[in-house]
C-alpha atoms as a PDB file:
ATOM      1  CA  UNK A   1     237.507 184.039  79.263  1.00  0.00           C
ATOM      2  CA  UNK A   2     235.674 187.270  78.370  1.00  0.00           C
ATOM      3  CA  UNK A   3     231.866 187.297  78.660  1.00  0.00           C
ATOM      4  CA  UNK A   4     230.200 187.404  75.113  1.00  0.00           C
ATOM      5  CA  UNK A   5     228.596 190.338  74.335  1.00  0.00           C
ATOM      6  CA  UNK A   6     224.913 190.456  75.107  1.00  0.00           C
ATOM      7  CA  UNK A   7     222.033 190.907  72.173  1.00  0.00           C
ATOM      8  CA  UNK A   8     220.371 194.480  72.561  1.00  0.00           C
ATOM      9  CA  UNK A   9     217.072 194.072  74.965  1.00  0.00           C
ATOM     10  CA  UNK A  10     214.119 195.305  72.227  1.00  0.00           C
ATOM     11  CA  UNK A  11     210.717 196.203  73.805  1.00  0.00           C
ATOM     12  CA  UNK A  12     207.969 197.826  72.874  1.00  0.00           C
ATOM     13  CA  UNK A  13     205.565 199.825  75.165  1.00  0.00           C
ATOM     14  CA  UNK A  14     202.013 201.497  75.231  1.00  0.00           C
ATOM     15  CA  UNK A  15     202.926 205.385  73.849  1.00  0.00           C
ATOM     16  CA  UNK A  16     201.021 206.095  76.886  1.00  0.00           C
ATOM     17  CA  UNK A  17     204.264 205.033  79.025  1.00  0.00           C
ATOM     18  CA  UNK A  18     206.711 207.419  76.747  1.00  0.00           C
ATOM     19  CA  UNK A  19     207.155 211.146  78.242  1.00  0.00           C
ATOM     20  CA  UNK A  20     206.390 213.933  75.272  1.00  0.00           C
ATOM     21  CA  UNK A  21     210.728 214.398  76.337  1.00  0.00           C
ATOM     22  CA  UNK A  22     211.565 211.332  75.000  1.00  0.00           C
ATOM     23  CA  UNK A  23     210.390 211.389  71.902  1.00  0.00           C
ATOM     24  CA  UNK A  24     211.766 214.958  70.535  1.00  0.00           C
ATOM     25  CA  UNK A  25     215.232 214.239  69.210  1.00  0.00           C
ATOM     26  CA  UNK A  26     213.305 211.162  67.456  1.00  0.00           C
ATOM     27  CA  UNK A  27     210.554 212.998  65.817  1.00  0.00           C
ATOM     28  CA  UNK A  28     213.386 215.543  64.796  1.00  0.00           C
ATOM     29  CA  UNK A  29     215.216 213.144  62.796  1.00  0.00           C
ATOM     30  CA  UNK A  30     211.881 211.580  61.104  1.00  0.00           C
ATOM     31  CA  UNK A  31     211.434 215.321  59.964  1.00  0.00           C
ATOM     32  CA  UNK A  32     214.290 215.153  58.649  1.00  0.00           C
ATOM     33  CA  UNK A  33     213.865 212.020  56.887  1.00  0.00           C
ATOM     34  CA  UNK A  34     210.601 213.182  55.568  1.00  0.00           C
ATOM     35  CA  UNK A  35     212.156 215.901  54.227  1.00  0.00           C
ATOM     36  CA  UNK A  36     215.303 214.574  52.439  1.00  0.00           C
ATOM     37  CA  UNK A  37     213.324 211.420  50.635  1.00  0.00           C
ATOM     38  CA  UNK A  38     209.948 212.680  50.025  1.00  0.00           C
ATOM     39  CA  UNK A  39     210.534 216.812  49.566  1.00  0.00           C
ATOM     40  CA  UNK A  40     207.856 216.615  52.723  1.00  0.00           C
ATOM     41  CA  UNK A  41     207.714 219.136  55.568  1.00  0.00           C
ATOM     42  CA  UNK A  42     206.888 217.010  58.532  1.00  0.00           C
ATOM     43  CA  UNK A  43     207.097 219.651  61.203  1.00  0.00           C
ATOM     44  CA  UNK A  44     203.281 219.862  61.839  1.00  0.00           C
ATOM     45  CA  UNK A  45     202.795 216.329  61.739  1.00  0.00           C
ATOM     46  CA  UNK A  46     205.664 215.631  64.203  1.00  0.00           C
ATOM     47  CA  UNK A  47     204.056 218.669  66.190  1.00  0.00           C
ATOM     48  CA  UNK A  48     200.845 216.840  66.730  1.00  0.00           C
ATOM     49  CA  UNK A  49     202.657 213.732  67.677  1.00  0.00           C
ATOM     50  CA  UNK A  50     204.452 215.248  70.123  1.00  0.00           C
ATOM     51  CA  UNK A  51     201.582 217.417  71.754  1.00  0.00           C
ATOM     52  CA  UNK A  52     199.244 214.675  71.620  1.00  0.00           C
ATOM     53  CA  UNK A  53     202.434 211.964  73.482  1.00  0.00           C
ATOM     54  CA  UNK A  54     203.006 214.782  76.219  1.00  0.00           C
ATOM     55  CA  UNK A  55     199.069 214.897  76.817  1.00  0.00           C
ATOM     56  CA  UNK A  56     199.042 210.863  77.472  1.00  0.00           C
ATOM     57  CA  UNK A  57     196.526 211.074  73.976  1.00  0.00           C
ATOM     58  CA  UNK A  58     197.589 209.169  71.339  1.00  0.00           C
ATOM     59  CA  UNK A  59     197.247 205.506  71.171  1.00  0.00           C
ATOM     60  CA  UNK A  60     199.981 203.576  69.481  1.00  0.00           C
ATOM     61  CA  UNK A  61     203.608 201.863  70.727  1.00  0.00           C
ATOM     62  CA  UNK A  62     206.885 202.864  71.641  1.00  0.00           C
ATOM     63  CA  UNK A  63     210.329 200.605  70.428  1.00  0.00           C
ATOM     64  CA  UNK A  64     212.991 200.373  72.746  1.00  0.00           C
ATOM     65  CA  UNK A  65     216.346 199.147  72.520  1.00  0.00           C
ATOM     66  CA  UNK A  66     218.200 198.789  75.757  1.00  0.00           C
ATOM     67  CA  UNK A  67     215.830 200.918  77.204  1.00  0.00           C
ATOM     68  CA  UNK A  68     216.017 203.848  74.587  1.00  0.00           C
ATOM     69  CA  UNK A  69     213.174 204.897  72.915  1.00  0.00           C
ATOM     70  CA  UNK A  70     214.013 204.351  69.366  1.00  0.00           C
ATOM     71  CA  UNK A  71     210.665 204.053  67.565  1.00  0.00           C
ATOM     72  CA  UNK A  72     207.152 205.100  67.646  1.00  0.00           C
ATOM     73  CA  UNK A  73     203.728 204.026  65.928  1.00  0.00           C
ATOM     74  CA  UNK A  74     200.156 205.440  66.708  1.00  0.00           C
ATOM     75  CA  UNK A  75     196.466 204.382  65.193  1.00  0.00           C
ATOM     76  CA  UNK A  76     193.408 206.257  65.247  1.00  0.00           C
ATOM     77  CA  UNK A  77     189.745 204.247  65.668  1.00  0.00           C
ATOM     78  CA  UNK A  78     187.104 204.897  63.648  1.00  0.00           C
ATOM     79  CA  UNK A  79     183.876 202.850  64.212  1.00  0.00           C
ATOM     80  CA  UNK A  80     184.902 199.435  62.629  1.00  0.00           C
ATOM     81  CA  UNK A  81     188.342 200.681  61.468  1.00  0.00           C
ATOM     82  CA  UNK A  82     191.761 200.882  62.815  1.00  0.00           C
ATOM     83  CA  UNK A  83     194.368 202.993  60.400  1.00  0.00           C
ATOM     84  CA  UNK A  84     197.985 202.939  61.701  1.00  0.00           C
ATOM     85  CA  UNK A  85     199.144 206.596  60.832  1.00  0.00           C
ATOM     86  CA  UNK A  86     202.712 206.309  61.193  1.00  0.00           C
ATOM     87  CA  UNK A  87     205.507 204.135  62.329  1.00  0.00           C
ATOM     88  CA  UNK A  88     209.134 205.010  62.516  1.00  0.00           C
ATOM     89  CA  UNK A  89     212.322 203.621  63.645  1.00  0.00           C
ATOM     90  CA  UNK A  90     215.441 205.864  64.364  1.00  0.00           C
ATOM     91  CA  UNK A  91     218.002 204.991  61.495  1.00  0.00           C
ATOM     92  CA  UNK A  92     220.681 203.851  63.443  1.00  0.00           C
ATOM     93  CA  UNK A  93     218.420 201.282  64.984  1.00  0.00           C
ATOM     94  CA  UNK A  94     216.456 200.435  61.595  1.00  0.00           C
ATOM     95  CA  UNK A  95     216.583 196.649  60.712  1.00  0.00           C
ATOM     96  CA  UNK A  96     213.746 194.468  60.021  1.00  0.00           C
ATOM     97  CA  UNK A  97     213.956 193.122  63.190  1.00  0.00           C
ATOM     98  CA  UNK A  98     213.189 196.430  65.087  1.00  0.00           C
ATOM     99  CA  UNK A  99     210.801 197.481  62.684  1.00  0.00           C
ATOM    100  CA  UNK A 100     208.729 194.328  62.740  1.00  0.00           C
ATOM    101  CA  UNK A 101     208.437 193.922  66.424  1.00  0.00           C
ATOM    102  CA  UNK A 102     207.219 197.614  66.269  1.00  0.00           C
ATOM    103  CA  UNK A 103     204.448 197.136  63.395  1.00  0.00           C
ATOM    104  CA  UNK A 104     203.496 193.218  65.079  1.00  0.00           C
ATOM    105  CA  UNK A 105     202.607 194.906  68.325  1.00  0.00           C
ATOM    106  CA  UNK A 106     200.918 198.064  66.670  1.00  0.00           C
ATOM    107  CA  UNK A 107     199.041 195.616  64.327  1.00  0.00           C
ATOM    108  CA  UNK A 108     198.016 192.895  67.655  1.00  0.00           C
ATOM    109  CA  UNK A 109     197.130 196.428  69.653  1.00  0.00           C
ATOM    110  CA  UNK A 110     194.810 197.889  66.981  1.00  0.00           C
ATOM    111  CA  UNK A 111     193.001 194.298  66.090  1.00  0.00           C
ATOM    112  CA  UNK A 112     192.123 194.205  70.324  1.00  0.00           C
ATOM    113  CA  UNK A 113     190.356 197.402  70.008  1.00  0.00           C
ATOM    114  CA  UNK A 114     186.194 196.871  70.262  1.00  0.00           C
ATOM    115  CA  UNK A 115     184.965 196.765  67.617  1.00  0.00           C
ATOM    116  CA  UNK A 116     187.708 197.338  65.081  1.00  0.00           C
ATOM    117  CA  UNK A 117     187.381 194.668  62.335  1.00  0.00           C
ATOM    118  CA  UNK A 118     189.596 196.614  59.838  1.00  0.00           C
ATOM    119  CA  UNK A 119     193.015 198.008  59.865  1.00  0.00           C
ATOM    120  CA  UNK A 120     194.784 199.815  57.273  1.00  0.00           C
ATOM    121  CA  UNK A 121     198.094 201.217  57.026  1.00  0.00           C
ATOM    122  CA  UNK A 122     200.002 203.288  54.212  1.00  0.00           C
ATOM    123  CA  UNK A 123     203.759 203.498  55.726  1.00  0.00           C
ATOM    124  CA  UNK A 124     206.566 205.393  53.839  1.00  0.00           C
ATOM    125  CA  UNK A 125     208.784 205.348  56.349  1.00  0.00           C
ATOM    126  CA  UNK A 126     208.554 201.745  56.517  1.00  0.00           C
ATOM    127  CA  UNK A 127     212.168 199.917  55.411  1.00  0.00           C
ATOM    128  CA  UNK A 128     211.523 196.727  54.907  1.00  0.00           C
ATOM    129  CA  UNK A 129     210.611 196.281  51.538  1.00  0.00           C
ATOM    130  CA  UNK A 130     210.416 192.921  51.249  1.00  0.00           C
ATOM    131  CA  UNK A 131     206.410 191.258  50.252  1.00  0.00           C
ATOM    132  CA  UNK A 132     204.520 190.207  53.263  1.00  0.00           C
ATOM    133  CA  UNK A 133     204.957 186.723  54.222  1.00  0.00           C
ATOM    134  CA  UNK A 134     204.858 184.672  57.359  1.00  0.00           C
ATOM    135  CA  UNK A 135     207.299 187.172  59.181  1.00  0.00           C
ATOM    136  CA  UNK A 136     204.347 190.089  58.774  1.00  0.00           C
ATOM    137  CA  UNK A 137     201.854 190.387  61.369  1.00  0.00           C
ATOM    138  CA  UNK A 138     198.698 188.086  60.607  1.00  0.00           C
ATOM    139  CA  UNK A 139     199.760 186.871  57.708  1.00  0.00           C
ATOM    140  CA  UNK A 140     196.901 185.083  56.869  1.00  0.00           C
ATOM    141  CA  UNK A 141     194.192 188.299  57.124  1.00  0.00           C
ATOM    142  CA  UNK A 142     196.606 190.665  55.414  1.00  0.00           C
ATOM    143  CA  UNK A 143     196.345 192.104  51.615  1.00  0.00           C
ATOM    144  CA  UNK A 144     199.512 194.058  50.240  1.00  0.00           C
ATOM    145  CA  UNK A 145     198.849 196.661  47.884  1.00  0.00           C
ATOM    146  CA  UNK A 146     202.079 197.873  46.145  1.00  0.00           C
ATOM    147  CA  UNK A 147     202.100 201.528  45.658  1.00  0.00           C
ATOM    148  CA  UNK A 148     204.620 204.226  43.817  1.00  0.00           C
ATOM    149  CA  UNK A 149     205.469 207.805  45.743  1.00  0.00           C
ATOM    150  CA  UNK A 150     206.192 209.707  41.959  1.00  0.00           C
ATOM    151  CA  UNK A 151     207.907 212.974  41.673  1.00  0.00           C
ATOM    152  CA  UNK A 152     208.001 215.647  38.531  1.00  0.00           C
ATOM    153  CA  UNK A 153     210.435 218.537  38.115  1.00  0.00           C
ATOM    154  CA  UNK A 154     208.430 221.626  37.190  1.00  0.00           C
ATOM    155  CA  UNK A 155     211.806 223.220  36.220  1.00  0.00           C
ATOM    156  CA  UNK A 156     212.018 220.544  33.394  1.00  0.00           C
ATOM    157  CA  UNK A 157     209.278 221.236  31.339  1.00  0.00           C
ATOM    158  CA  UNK A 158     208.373 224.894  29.686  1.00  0.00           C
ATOM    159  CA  UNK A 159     204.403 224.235  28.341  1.00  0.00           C
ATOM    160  CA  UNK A 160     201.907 221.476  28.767  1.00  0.00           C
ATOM    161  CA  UNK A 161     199.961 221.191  25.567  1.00  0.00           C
ATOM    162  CA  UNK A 162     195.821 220.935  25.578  1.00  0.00           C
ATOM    163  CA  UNK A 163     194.444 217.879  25.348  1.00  0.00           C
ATOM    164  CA  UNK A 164     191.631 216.419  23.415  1.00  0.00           C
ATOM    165  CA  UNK A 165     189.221 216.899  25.951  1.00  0.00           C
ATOM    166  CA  UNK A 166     189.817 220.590  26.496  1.00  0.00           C
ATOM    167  CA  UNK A 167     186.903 221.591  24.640  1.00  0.00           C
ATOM    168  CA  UNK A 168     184.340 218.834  25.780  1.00  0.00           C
ATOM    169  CA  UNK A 169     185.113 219.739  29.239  1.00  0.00           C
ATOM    170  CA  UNK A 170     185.015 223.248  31.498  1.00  0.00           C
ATOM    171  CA  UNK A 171     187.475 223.535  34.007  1.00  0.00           C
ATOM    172  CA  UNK A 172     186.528 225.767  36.849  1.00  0.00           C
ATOM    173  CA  UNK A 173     188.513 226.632  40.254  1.00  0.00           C
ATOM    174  CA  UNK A 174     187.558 224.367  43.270  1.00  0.00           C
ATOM    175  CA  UNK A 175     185.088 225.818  45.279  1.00  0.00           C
ATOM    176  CA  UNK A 176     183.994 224.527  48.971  1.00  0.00           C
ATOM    177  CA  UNK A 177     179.836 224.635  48.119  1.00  0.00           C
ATOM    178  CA  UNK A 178     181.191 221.675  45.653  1.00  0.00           C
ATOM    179  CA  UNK A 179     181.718 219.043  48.458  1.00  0.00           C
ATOM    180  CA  UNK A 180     178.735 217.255  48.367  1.00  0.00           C
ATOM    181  CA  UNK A 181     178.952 216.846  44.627  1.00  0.00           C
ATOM    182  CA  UNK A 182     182.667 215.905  44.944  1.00  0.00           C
ATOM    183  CA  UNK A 183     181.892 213.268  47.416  1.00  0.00           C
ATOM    184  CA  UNK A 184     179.436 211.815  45.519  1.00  0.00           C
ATOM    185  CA  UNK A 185     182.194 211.759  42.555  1.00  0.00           C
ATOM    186  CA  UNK A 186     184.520 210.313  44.659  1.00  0.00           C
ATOM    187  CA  UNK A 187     181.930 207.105  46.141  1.00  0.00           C
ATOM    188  CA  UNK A 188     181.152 206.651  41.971  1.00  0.00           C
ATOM    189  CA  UNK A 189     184.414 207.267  40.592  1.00  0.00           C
ATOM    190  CA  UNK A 190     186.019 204.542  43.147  1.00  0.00           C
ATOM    191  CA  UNK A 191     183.098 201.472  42.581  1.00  0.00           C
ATOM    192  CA  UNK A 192     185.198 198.053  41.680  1.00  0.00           C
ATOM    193  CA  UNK A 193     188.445 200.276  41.842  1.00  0.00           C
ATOM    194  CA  UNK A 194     191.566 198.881  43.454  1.00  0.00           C
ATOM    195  CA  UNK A 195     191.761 201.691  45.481  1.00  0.00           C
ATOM    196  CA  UNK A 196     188.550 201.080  47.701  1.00  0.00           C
ATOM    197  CA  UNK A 197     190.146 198.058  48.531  1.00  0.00           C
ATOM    198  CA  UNK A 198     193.216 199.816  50.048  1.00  0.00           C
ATOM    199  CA  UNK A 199     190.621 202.774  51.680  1.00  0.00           C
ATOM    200  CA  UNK A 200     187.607 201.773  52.619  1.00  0.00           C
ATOM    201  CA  UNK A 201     186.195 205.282  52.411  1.00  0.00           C
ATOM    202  CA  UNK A 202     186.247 205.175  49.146  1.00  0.00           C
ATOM    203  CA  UNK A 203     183.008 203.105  48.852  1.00  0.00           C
ATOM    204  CA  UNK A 204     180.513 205.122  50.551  1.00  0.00           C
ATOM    205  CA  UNK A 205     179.781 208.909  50.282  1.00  0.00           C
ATOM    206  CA  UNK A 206     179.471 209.851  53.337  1.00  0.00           C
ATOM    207  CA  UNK A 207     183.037 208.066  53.188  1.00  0.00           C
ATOM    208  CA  UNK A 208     184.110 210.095  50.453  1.00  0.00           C
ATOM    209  CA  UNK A 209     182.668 213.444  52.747  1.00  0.00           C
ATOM    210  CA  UNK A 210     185.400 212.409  55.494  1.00  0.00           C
ATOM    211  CA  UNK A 211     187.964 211.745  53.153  1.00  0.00           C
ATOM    212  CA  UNK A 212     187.372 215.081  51.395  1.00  0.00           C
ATOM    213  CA  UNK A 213     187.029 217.068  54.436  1.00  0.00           C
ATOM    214  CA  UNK A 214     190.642 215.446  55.815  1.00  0.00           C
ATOM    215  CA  UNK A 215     192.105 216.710  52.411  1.00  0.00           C
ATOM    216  CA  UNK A 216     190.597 219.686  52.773  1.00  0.00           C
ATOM    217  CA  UNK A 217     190.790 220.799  56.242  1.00  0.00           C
ATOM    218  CA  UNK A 218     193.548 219.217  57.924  1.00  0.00           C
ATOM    219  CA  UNK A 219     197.445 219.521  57.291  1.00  0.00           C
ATOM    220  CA  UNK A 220     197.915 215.546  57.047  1.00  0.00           C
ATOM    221  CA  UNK A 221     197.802 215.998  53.545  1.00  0.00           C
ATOM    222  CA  UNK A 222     199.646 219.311  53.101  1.00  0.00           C
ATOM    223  CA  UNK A 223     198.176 222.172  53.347  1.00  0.00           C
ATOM    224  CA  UNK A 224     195.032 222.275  50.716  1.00  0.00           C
ATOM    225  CA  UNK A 225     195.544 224.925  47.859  1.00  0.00           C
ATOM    226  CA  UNK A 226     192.464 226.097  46.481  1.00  0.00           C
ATOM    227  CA  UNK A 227     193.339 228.038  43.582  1.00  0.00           C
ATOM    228  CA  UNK A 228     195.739 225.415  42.135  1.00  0.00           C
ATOM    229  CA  UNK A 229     192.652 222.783  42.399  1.00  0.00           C
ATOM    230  CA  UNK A 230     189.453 222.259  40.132  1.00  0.00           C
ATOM    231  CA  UNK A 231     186.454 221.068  39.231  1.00  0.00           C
ATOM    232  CA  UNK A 232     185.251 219.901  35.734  1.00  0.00           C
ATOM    233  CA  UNK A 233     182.015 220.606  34.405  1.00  0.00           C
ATOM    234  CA  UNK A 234     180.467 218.949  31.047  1.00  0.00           C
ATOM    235  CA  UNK A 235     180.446 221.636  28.526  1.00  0.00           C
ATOM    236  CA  UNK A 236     177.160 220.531  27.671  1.00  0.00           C
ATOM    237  CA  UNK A 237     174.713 219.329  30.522  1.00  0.00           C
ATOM    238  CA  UNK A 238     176.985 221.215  33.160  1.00  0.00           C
ATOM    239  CA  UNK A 239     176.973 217.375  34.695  1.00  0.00           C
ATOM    240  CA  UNK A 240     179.836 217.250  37.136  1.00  0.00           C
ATOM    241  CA  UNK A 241     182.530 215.229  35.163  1.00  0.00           C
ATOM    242  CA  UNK A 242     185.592 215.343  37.486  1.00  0.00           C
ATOM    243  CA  UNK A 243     188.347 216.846  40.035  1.00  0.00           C
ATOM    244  CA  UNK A 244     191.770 217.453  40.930  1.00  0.00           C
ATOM    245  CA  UNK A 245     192.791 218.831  44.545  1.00  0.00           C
ATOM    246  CA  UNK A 246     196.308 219.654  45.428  1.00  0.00           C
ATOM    247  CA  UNK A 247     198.393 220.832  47.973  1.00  0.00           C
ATOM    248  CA  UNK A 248     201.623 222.589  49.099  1.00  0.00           C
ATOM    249  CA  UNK A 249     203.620 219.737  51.447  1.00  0.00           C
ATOM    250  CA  UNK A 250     206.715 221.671  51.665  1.00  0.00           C
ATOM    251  CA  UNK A 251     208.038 224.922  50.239  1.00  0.00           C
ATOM    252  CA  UNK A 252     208.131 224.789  46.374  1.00  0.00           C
ATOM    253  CA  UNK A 253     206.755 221.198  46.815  1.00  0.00           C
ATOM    254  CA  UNK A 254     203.187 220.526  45.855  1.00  0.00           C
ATOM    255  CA  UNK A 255     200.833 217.335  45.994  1.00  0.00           C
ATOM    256  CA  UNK A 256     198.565 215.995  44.004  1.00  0.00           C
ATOM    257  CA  UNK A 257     196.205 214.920  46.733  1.00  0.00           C
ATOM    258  CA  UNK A 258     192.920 213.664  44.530  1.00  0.00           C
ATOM    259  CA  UNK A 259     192.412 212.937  41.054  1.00  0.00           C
ATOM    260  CA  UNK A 260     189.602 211.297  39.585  1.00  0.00           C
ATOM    261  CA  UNK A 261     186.943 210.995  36.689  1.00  0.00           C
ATOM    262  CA  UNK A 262     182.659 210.226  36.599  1.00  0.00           C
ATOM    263  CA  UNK A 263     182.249 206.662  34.525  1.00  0.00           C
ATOM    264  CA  UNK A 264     181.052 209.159  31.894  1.00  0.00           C
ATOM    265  CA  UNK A 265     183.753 210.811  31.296  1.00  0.00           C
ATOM    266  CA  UNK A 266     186.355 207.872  31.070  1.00  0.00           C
ATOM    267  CA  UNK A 267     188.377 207.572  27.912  1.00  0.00           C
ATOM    268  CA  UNK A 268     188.213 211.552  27.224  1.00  0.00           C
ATOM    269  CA  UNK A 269     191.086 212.530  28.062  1.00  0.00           C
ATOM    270  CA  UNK A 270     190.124 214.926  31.071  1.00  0.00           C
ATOM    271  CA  UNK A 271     192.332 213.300  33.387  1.00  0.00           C
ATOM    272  CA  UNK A 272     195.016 214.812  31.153  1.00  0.00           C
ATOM    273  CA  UNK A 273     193.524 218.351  31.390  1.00  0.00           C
ATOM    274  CA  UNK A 274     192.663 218.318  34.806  1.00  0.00           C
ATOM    275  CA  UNK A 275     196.554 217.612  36.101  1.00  0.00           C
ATOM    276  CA  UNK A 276     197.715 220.078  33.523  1.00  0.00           C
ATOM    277  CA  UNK A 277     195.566 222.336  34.638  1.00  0.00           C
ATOM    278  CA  UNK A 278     196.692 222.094  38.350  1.00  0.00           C
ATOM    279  CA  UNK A 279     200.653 221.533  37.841  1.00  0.00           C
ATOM    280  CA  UNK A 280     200.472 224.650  35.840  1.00  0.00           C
ATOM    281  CA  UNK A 281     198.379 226.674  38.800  1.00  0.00           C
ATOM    282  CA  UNK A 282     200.757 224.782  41.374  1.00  0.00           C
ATOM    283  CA  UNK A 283     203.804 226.586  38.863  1.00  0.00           C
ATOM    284  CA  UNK A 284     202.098 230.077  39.245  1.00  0.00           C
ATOM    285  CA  UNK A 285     202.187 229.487  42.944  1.00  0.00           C
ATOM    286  CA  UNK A 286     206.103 229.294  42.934  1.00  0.00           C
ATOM    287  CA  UNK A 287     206.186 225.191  42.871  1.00  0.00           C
ATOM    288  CA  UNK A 288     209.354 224.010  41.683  1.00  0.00           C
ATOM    289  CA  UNK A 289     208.342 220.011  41.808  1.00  0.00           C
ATOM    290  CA  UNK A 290     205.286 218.331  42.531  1.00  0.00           C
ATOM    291  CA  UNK A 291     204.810 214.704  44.426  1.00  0.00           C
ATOM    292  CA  UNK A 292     201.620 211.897  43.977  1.00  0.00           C
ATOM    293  CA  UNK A 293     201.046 208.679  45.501  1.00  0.00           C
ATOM    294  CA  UNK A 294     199.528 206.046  43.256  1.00  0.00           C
ATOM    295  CA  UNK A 295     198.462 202.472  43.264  1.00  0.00           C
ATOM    296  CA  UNK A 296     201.004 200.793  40.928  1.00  0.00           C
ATOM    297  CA  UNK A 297     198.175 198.037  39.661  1.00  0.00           C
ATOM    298  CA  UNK A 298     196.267 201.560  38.990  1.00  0.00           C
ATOM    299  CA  UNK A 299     198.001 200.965  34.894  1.00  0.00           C
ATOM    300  CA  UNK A 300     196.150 204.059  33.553  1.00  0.00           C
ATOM    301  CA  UNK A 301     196.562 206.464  35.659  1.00  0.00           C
ATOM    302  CA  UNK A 302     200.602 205.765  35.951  1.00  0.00           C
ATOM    303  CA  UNK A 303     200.736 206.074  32.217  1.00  0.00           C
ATOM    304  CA  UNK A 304     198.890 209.655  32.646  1.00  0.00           C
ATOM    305  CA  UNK A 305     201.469 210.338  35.455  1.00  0.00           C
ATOM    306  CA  UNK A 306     204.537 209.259  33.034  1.00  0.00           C
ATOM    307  CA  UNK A 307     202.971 210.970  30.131  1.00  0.00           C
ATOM    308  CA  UNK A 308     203.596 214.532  32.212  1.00  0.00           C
ATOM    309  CA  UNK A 309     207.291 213.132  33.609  1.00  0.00           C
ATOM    310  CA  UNK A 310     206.621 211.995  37.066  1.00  0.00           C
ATOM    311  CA  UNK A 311     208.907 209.347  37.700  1.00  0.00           C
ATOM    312  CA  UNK A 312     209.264 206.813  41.078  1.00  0.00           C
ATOM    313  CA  UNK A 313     211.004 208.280  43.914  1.00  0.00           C
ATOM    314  CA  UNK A 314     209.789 205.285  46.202  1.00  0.00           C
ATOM    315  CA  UNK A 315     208.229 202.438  46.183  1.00  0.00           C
ATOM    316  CA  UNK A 316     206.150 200.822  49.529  1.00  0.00           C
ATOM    317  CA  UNK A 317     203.279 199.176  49.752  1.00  0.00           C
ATOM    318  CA  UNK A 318     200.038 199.152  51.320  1.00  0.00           C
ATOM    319  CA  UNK A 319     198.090 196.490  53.875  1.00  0.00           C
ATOM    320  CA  UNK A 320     194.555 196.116  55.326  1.00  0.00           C
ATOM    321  CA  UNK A 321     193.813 193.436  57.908  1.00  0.00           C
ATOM    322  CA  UNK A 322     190.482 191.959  57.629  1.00  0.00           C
ATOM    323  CA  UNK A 323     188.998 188.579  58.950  1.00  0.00           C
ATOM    324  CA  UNK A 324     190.150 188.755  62.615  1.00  0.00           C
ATOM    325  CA  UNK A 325     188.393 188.329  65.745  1.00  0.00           C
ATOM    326  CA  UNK A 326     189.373 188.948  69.428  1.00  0.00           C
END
């Protein structure tokens, strides 16, 4: 009688015990993942990754199945927070079994680290769509946040007409000696909003600086395109009223990276002129389509997004941990 076949052997690992080697053909195929769903260029993303795995630097887990590395998460620590930056399995290992013994033992690994009493995690390569229930890592201290990846075709639309607040409001190009107000924006803009629950940085300013300055200065968002983003001004009191910052996230691909109003200027109509404003810029600059990630409980700001054509390309979800002690 023939032996029965024996269930694949899955395992995860400390990335520490992966060699930068191993993890090359699967960081290739993620880019082109990225790339194929999203209209993202992961290649400096994926170069980090790599660099940082080959220097024994970057804390997360490696999946293996039979002893190939299949998988890969990694978290970064910030005082009391943990935020799981990416987690992938290779597609022809993808099932919800691989990928949840990958995210339980990034989710156990980050909520071990001192002093970490947070974690939060936005993953669009995740698979498994299905709500969090008692299969998801600590159920019982986890929030799920369902969230829309929406995509417009420039090509598809010849003029954006002004809105009603175009003459309330003056729109000027973003400029850097504007951070300090923008952060402030951001921290005041984000009080009681769903979104603060999702990002935590949301609900400070000096938050809001570090979220800025990743936007800003770092490639994790694209890279940041200054003359396609602005600032809005009250025509009046010169009050800062509101911004929109964008980026380019693959050739003829931009991102709408930040959008959002003062309490003052709700109900006017400037969210309306600000995006036009910047998908017509992001046009000039040779964008063909333009992607945005937004909160789907976020009802007003998806009808702004619809009212321009941006329709769902994805849908995923995000989760913060809180309540657990080691």
């Amino acid at each position: 009688m023939a032996a029965l076949p024996q269930p694949p052997r899955i395992e995860t690992v400390d990335l520490g015990h992966v060699r930068g080697g191993e993890i090359v053909s699967l960081l290739r195929e993620e880019v082109d993942v990225w790339r194929q769903r999203l209209y993202w260029d992961f290649r400096s993303s994926a170069d980090l990754v790599e660099r940082f795995v080959d220097m024994r630097a970057l804390l997360g887990c490696g999946l293996r199945v039979d002893g190939e590395l299949v998988g890969y998460s990694y978290y970064v620590c910030e005082e009391h927070k943990g935020l799981i930056g990416d987690l992938y399995v290779r597609h022809a290992h993808a099932s919800p079994a691989t990928e949840r013994a990958l995210l339980h033992a990034t989710v156990h690994t980050v909520s071990r680290q001192p002093g970490v009493r947070r974690i939060e995690s936005q993953l669009l390569m995740y698979r498994d769509t299905r709500p969090a229930g008692a299969y998801f890592p600590m159920a019982s201290q986890v929030r799920e946040f369902p969230r829309l990846f929406m995509l417009l075709d420039l090509t598809a639309i010849d003029f954006f007409p002004p809105g009603r607040a175009s003459a309330r409001f003056l729109l000027d190009r973003w400029e850097d000696r504007r951070s300090e107000e923008a952060s402030q924006l951001i921290s005041e803009s984000y009080r009681q909003h769903i979104d603060a629950h999702i990002n935590d940085q949301y609900r400070s300013v000096s938050g809001a600086r570090r979220f800025l300055m990743n936007i800003v200065q770092y490639p994790g968002c694209g890279t940041f395109q200054e003359p396609a983003s602005c600032i809005a001004l009250d025509a009046v009191n010169r009050r800062f009223s509101g911004l929109c910052l964008t980026s380019i996230v693959c050739p003829g691909v931009g991102h709408i990276t930040q959008l959002c109003t003062a309490d003052s200027a709700r109900g006017e109509g400037l969210g309306y002129e600000m995006l036009r404003y910047c998908l017509q810029n992001l046009r000039d600059l040779g964008c063909r389509s333009v992607t945005l990630t937004v909160t789907e409980d976020n009802l007003e700001a998806v009808r702004l997004y619809e009212r321009f054509g941006f329709q769902v390309l994805k849908r995923f979800a995000a989760h913060v941990w809180e309540g657990f002690r080691y």
